[in-house]
C-alpha atoms as a PDB file:
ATOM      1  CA  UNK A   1      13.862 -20.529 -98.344  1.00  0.00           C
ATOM      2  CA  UNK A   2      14.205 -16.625 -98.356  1.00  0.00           C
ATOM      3  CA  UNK A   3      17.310 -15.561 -97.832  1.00  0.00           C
ATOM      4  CA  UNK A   4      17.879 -12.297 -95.025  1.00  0.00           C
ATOM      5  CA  UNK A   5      18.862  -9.862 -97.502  1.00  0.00           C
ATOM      6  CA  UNK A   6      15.792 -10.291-100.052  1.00  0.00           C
ATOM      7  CA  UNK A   7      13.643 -10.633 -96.962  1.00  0.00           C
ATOM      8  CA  UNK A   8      15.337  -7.344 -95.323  1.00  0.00           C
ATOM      9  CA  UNK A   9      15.081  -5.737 -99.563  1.00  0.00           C
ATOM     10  CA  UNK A  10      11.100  -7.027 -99.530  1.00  0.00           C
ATOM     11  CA  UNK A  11      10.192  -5.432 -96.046  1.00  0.00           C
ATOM     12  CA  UNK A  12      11.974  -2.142 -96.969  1.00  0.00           C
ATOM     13  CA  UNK A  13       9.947  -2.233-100.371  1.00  0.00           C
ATOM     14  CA  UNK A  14       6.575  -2.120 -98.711  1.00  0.00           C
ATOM     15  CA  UNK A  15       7.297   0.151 -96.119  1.00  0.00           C
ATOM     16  CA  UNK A  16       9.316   2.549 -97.976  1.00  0.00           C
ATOM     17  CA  UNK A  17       6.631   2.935-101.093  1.00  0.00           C
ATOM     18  CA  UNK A  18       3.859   4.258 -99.510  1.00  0.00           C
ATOM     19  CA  UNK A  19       6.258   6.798 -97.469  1.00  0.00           C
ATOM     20  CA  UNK A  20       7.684   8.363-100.270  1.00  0.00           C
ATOM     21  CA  UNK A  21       4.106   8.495-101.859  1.00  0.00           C
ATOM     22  CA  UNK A  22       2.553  10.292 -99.393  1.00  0.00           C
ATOM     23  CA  UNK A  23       4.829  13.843 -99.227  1.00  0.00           C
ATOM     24  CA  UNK A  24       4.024  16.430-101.386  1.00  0.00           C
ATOM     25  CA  UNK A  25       6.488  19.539-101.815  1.00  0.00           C
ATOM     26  CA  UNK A  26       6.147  22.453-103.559  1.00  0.00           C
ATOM     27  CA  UNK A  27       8.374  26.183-103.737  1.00  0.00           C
ATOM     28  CA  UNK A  28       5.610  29.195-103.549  1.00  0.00           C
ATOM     29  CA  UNK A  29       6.223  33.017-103.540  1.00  0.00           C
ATOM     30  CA  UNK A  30       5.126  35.853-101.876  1.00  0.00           C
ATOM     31  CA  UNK A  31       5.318  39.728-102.163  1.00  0.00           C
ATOM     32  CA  UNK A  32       8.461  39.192 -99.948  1.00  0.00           C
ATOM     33  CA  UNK A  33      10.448  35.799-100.329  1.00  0.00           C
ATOM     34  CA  UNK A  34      10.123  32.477-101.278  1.00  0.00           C
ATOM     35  CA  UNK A  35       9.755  29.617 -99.271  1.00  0.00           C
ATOM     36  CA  UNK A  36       9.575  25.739 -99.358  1.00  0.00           C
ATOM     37  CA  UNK A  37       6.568  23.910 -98.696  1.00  0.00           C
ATOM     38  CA  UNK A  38       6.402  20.065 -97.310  1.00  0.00           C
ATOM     39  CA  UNK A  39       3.322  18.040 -96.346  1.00  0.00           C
ATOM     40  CA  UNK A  40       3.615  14.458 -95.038  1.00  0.00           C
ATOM     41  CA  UNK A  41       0.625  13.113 -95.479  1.00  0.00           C
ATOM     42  CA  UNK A  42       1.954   9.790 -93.109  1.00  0.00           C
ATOM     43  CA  UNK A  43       2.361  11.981 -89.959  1.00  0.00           C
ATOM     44  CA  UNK A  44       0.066  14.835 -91.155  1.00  0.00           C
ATOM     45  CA  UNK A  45       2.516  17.488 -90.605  1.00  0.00           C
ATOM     46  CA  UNK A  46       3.216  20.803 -92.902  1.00  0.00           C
ATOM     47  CA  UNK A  47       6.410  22.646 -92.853  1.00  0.00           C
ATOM     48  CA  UNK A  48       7.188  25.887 -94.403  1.00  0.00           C
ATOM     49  CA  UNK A  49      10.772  27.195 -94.560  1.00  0.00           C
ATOM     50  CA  UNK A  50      11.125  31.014 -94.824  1.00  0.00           C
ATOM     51  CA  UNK A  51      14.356  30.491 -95.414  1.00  0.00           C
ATOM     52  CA  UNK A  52      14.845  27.382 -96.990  1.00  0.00           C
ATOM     53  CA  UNK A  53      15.895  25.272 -93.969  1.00  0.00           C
ATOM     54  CA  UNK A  54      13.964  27.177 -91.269  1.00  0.00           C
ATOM     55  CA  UNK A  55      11.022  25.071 -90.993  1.00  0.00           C
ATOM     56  CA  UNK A  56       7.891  26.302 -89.189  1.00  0.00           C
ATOM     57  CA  UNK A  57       5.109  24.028 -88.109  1.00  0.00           C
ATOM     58  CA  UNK A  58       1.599  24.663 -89.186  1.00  0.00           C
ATOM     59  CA  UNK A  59      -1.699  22.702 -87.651  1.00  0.00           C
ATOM     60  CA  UNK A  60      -3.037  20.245 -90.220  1.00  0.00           C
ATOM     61  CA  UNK A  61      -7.095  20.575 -89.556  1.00  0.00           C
ATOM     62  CA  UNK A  62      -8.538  18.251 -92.821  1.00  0.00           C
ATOM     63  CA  UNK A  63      -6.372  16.784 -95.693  1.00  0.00           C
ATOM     64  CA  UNK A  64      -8.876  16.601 -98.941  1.00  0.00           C
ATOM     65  CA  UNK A  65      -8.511  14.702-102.288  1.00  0.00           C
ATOM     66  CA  UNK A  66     -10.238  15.840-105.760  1.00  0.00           C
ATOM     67  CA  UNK A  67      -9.772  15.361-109.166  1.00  0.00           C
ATOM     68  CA  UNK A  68      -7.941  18.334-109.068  1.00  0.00           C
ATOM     69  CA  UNK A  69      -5.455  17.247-106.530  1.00  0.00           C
ATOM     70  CA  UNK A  70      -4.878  17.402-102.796  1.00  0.00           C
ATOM     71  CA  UNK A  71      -6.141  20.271-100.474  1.00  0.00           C
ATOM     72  CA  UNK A  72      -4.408  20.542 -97.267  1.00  0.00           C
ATOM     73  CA  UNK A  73      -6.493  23.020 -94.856  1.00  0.00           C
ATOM     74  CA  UNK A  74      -5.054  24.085 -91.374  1.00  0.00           C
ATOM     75  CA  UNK A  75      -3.968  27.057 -89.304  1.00  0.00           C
ATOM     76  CA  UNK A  76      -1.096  28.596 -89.347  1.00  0.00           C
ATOM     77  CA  UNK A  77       1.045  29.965 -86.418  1.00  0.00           C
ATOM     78  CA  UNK A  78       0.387  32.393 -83.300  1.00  0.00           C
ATOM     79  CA  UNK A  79      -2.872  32.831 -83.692  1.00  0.00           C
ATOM     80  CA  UNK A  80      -2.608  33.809 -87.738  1.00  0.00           C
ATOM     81  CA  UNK A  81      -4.522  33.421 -90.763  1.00  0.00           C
ATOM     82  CA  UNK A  82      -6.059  30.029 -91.892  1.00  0.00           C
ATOM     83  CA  UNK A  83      -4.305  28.181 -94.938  1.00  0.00           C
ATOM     84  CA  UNK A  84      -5.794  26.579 -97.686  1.00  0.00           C
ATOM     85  CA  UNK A  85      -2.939  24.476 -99.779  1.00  0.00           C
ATOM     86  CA  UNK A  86      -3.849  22.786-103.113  1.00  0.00           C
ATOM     87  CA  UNK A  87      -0.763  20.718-104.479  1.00  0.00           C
ATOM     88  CA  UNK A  88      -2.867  19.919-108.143  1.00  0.00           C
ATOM     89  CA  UNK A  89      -2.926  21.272-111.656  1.00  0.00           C
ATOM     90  CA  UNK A  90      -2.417  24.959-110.143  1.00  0.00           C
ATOM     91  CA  UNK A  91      -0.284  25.109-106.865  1.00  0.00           C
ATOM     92  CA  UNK A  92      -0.877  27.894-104.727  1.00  0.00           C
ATOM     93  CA  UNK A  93      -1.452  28.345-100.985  1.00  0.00           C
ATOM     94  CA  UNK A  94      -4.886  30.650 -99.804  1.00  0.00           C
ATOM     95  CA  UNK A  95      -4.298  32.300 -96.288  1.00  0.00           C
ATOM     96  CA  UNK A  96      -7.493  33.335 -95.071  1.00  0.00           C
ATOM     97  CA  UNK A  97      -8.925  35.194 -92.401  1.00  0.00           C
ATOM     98  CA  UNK A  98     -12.753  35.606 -91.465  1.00  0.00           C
ATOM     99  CA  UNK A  99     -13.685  33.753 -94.074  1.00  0.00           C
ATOM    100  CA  UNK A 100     -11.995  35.471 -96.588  1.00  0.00           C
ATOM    101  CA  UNK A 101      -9.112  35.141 -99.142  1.00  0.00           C
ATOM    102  CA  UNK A 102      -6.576  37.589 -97.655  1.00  0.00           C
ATOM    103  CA  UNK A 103      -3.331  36.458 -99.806  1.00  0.00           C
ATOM    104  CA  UNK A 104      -2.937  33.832-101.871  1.00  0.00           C
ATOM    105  CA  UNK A 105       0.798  32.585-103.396  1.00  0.00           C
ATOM    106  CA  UNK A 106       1.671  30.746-106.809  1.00  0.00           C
ATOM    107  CA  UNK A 107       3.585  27.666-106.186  1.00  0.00           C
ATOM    108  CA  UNK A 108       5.650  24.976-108.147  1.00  0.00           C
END
């Protein structure tokens, strides 16, 4: 018979591993600041923090996966610029407007 405590230790094992698998972070720069970037791939949410605890919400649209890594594409706030976020080999996040790249920031 399983005892509560390896039962309660084997639930929390298999719920907790694929939660901590599916957020990505990553710091990026841009000509002003830097700011914090946090995708949870479970709840499909992205949060940037300009400051670092400051967290705005942007709108997830499609979540992608290559062999170079993930690409998170959304929108970002009041009407701004479209995002284009690849946490891979080379971090960096695209904004873009009319189809075009109008910044684009190096992340870690």
């Amino acid at each position: 018979m399983i005892s509560k405590t390896t039962l309660a230790l084997l639930v929390f094992g298999l719920i907790s591993s694929p939660v901590l698998a599916a957020q990505e972070k990553m710091a990026c720069k841009n000509p002003r600041r830097g700011y914090l970037v946090t995708f949870d791939d479970m709840a499909k949410s992205f949060h940037v923090g300009v400051p670092p605890g400051s967290d705005t919400l942007y709108k997830v649209e499609s979540v992608e996966s290559d062999k170079d890594g993930l690409l998170v594409k959304g929108k970002t706030v009041k009407g701004g610029p479209g995002f284009v976020a690849y946490f891979g080999v080379k971090k960096r996040i695209e904004f873009i407007d009319g189809g075009q790249v109008i910044q684009t920031d190096p992340c870690e």
